[in-house]
PDB file of N, CA and C in Angstrom:
ATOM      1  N   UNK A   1      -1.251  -8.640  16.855  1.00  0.00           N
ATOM      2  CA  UNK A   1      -0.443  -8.947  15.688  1.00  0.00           C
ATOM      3  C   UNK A   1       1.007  -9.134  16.134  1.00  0.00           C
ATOM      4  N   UNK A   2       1.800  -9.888  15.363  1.00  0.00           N
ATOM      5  CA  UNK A   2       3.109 -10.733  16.212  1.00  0.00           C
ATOM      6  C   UNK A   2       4.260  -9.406  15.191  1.00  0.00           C
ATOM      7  N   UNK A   3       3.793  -8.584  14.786  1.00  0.00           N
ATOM      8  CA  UNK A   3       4.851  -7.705  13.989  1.00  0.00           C
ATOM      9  C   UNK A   3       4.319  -6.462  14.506  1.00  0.00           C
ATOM     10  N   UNK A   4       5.762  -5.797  15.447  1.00  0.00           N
ATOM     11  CA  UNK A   4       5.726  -4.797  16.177  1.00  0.00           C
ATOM     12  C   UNK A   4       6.271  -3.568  15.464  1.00  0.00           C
ATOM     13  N   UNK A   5       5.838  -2.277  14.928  1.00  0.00           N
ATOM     14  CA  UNK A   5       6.140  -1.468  14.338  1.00  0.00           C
ATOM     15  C   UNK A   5       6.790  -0.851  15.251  1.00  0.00           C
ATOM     16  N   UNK A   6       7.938  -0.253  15.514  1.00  0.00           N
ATOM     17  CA  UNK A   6       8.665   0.663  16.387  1.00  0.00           C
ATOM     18  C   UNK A   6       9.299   2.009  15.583  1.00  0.00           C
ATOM     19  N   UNK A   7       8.697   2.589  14.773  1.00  0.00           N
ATOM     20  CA  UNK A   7       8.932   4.071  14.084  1.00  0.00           C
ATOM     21  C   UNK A   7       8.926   4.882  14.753  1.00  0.00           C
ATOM     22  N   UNK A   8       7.969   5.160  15.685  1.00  0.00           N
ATOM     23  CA  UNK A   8       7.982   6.075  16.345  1.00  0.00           C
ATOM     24  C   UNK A   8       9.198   6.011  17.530  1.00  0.00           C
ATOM     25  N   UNK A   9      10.258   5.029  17.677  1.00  0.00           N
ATOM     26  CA  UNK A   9      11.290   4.779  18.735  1.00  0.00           C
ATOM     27  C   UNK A   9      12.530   5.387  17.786  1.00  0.00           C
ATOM     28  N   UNK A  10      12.467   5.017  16.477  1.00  0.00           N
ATOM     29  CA  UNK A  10      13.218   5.714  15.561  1.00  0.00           C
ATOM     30  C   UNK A  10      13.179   6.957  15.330  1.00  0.00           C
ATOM     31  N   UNK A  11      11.814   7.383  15.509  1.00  0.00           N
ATOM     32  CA  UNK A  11      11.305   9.010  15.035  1.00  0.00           C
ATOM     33  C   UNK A  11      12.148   9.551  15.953  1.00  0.00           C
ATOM     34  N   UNK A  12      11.964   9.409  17.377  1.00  0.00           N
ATOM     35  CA  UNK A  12      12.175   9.797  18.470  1.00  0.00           C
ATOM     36  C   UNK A  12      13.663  10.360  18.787  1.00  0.00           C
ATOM     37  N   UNK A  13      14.632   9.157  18.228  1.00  0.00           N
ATOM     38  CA  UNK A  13      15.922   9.066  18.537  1.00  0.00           C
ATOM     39  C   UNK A  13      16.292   9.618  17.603  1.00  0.00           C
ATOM     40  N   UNK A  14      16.300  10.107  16.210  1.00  0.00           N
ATOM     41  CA  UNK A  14      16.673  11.145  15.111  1.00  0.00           C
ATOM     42  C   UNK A  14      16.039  12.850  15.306  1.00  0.00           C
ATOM     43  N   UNK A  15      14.848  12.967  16.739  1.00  0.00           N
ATOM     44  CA  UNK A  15      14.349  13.901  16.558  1.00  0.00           C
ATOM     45  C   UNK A  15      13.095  14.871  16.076  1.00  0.00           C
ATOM     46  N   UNK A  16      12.831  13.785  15.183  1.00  0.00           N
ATOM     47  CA  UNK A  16      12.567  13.609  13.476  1.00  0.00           C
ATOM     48  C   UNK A  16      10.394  13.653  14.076  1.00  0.00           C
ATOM     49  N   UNK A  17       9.712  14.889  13.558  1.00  0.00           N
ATOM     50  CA  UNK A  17       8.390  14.359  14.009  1.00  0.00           C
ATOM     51  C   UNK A  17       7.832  13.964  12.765  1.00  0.00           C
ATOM     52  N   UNK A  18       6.523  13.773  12.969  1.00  0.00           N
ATOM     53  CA  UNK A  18       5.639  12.941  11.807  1.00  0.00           C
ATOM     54  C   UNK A  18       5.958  13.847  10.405  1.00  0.00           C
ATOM     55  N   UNK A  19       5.711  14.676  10.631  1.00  0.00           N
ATOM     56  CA  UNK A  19       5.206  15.725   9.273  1.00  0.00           C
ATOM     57  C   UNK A  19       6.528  16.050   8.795  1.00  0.00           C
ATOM     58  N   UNK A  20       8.122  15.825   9.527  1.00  0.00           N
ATOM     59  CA  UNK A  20       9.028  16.202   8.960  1.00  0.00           C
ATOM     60  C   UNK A  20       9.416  14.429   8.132  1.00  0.00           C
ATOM     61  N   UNK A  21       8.950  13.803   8.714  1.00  0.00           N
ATOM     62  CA  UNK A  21       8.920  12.205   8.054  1.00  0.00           C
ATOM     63  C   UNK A  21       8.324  12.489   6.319  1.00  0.00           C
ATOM     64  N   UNK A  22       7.174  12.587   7.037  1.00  0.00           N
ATOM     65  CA  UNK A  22       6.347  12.404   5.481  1.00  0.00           C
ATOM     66  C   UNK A  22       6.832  13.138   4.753  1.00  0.00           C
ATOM     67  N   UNK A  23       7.370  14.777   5.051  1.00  0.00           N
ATOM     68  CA  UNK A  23       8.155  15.367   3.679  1.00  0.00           C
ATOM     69  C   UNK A  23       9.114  14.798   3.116  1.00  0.00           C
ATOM     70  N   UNK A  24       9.920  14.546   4.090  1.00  0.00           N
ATOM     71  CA  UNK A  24      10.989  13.899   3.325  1.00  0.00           C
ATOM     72  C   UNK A  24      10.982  12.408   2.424  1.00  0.00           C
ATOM     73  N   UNK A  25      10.163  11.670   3.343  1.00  0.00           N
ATOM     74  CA  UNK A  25       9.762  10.196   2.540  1.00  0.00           C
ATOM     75  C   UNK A  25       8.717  10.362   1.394  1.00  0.00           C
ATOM     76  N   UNK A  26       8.071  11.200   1.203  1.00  0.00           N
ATOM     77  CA  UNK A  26       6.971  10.773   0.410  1.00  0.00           C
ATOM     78  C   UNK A  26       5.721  10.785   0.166  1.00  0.00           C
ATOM     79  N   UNK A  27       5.310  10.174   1.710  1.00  0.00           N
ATOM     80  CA  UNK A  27       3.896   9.243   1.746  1.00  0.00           C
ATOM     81  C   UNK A  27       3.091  10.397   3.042  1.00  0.00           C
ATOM     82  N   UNK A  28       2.167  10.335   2.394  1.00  0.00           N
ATOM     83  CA  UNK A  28       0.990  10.975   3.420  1.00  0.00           C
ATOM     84  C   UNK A  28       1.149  10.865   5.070  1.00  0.00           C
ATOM     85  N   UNK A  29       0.591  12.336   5.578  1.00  0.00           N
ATOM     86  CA  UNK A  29       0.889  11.954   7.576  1.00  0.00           C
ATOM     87  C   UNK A  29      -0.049  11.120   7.621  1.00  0.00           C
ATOM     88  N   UNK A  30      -1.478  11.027   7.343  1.00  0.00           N
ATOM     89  CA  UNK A  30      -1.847   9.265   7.847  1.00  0.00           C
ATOM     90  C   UNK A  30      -1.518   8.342   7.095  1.00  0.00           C
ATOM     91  N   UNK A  31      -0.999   8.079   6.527  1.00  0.00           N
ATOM     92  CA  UNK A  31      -0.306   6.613   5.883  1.00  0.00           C
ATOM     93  C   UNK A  31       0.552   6.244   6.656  1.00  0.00           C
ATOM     94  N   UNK A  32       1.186   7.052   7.079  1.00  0.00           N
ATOM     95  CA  UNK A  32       2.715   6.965   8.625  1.00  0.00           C
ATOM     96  C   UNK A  32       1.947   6.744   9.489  1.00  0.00           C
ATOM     97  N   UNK A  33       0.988   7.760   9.826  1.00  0.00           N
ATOM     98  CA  UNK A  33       0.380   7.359  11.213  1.00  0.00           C
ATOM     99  C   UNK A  33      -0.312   6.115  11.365  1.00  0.00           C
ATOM    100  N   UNK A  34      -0.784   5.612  10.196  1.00  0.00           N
ATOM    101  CA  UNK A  34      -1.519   4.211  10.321  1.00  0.00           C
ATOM    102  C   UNK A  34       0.132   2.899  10.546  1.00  0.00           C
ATOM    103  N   UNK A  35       0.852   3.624   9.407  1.00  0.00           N
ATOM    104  CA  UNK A  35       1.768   2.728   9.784  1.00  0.00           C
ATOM    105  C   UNK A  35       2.619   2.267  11.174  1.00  0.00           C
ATOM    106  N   UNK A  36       2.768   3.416  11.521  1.00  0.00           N
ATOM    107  CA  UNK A  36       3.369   3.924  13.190  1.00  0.00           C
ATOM    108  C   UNK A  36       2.478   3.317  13.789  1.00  0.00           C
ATOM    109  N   UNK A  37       1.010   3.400  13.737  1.00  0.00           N
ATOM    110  CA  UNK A  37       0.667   2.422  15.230  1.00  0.00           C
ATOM    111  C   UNK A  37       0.492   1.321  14.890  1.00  0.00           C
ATOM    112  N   UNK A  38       0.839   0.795  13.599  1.00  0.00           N
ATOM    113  CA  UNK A  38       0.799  -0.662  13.701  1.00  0.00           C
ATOM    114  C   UNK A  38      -0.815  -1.404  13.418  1.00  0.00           C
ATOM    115  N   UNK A  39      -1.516  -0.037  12.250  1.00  0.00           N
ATOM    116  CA  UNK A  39      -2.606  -0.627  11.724  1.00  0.00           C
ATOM    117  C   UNK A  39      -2.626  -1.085  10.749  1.00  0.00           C
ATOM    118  N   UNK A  40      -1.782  -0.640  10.126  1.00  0.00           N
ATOM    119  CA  UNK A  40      -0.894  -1.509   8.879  1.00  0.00           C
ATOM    120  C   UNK A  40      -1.659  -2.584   8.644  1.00  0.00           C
ATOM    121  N   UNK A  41      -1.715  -2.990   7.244  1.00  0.00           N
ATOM    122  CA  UNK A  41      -2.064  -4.337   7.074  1.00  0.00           C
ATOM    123  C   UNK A  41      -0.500  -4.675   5.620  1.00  0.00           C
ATOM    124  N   UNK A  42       0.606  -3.599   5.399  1.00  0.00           N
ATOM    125  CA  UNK A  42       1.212  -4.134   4.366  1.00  0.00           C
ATOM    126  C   UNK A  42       2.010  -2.760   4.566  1.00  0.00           C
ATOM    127  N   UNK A  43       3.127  -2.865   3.931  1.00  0.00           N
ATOM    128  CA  UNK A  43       4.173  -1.937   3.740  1.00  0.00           C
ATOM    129  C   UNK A  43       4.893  -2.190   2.299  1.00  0.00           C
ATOM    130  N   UNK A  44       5.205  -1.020   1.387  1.00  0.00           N
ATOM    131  CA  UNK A  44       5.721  -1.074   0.312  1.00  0.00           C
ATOM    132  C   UNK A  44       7.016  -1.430   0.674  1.00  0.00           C
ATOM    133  N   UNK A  45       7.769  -2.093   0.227  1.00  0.00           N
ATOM    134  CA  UNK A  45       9.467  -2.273   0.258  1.00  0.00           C
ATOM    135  C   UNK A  45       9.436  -1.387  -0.069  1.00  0.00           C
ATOM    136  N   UNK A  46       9.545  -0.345  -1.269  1.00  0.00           N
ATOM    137  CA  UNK A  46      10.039   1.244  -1.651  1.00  0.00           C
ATOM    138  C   UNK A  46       9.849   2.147  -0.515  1.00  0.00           C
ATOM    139  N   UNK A  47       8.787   2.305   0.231  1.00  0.00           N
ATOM    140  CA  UNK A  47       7.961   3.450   1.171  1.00  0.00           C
ATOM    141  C   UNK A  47       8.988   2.934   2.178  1.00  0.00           C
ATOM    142  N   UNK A  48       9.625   1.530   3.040  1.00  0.00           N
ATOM    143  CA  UNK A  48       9.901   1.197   3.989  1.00  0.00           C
ATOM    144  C   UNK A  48      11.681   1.524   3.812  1.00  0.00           C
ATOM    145  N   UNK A  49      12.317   1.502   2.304  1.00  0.00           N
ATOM    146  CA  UNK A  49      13.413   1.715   1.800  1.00  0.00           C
ATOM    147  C   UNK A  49      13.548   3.529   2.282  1.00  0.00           C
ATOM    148  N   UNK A  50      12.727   3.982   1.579  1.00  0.00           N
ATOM    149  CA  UNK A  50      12.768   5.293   1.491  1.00  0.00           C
ATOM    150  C   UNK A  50      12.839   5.827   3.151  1.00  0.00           C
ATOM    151  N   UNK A  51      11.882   5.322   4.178  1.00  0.00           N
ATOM    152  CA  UNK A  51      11.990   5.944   5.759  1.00  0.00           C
ATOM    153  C   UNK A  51      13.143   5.255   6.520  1.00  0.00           C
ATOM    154  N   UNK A  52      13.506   4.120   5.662  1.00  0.00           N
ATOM    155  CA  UNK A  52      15.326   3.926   6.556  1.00  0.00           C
ATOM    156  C   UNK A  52      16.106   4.979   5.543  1.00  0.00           C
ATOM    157  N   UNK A  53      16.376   5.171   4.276  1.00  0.00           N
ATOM    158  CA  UNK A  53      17.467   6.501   3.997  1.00  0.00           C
ATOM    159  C   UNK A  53      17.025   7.275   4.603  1.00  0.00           C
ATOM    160  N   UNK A  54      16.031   8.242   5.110  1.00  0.00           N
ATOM    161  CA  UNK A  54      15.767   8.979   5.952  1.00  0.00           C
ATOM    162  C   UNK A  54      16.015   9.065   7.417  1.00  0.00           C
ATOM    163  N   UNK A  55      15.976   8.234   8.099  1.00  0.00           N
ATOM    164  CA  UNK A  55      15.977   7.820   9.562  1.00  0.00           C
ATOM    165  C   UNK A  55      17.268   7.228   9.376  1.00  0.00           C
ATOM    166  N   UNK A  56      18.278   7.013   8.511  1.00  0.00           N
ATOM    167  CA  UNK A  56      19.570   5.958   8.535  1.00  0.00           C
ATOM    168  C   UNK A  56      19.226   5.219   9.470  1.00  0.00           C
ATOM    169  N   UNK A  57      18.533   3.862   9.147  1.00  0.00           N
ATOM    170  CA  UNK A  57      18.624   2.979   9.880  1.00  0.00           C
ATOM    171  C   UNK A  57      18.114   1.675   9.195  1.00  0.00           C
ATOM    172  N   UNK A  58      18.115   0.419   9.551  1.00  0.00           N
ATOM    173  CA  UNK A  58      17.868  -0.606   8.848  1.00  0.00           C
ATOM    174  C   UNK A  58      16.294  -0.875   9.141  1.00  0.00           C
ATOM    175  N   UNK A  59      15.633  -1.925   8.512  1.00  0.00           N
ATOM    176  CA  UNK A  59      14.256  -2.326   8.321  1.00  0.00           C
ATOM    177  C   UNK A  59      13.881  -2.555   9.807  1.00  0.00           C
ATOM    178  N   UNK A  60      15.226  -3.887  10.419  1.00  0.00           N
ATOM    179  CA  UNK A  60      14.782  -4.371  11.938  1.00  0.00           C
ATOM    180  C   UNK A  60      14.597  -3.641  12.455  1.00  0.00           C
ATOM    181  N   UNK A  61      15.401  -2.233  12.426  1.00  0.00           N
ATOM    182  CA  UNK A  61      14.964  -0.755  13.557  1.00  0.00           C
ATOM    183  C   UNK A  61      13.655  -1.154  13.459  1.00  0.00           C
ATOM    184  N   UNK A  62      12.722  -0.628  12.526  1.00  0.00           N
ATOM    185  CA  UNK A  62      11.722  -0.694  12.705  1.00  0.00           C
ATOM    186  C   UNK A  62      10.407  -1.688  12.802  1.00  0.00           C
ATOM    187  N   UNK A  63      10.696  -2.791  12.313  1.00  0.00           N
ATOM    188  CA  UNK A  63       9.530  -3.689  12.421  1.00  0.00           C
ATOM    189  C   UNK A  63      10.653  -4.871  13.150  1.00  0.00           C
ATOM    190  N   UNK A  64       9.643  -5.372  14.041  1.00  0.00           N
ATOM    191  CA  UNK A  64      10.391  -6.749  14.886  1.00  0.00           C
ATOM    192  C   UNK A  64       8.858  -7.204  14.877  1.00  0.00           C
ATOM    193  N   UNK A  65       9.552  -8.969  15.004  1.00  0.00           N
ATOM    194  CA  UNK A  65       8.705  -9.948  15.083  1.00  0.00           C
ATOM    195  C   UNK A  65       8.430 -10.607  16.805  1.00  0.00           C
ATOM    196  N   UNK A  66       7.286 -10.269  17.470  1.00  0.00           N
ATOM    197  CA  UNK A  66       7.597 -11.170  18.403  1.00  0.00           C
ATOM    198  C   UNK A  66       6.226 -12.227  18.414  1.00  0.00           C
ATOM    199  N   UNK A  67       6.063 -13.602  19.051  1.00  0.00           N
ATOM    200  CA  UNK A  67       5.931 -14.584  19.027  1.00  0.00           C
ATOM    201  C   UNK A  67       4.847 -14.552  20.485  1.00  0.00           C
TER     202      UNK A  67
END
């Protein structure tokens, strides 16, 4: 798939592990974890809003497109 999830490069650099993610965002530890490795088939704009105020960081932090 040409859309690279990099959360866990974000997780990493805030500290931040799975289960302290999901409290604060919201959404279930496997819903992250599916999302984190990039089994994803869709992401809520709200759910993806909500883990950048958390992680302060923008969308590109986390999802890049490569070709």
């Amino acid at each position: 798939m040409p859309i690279i999830v990099n959360l866990d490069v974000m997780m990493a650099k805030r500290k931040m592990s799975l289960n302290e993610l999901s409290e604060k965002v919201g959404v279930t530890v496997s819903n992250l974890s599916i999302l984190k490795t990039g089994k994803a088939k869709a992401v809520r704009f709200s759910t993806l809003e909500a883990i950048c105020e958390v992680l302060d960081c923008q969308p590109g932090d986390i999802l890049e497109y490569e070709n």
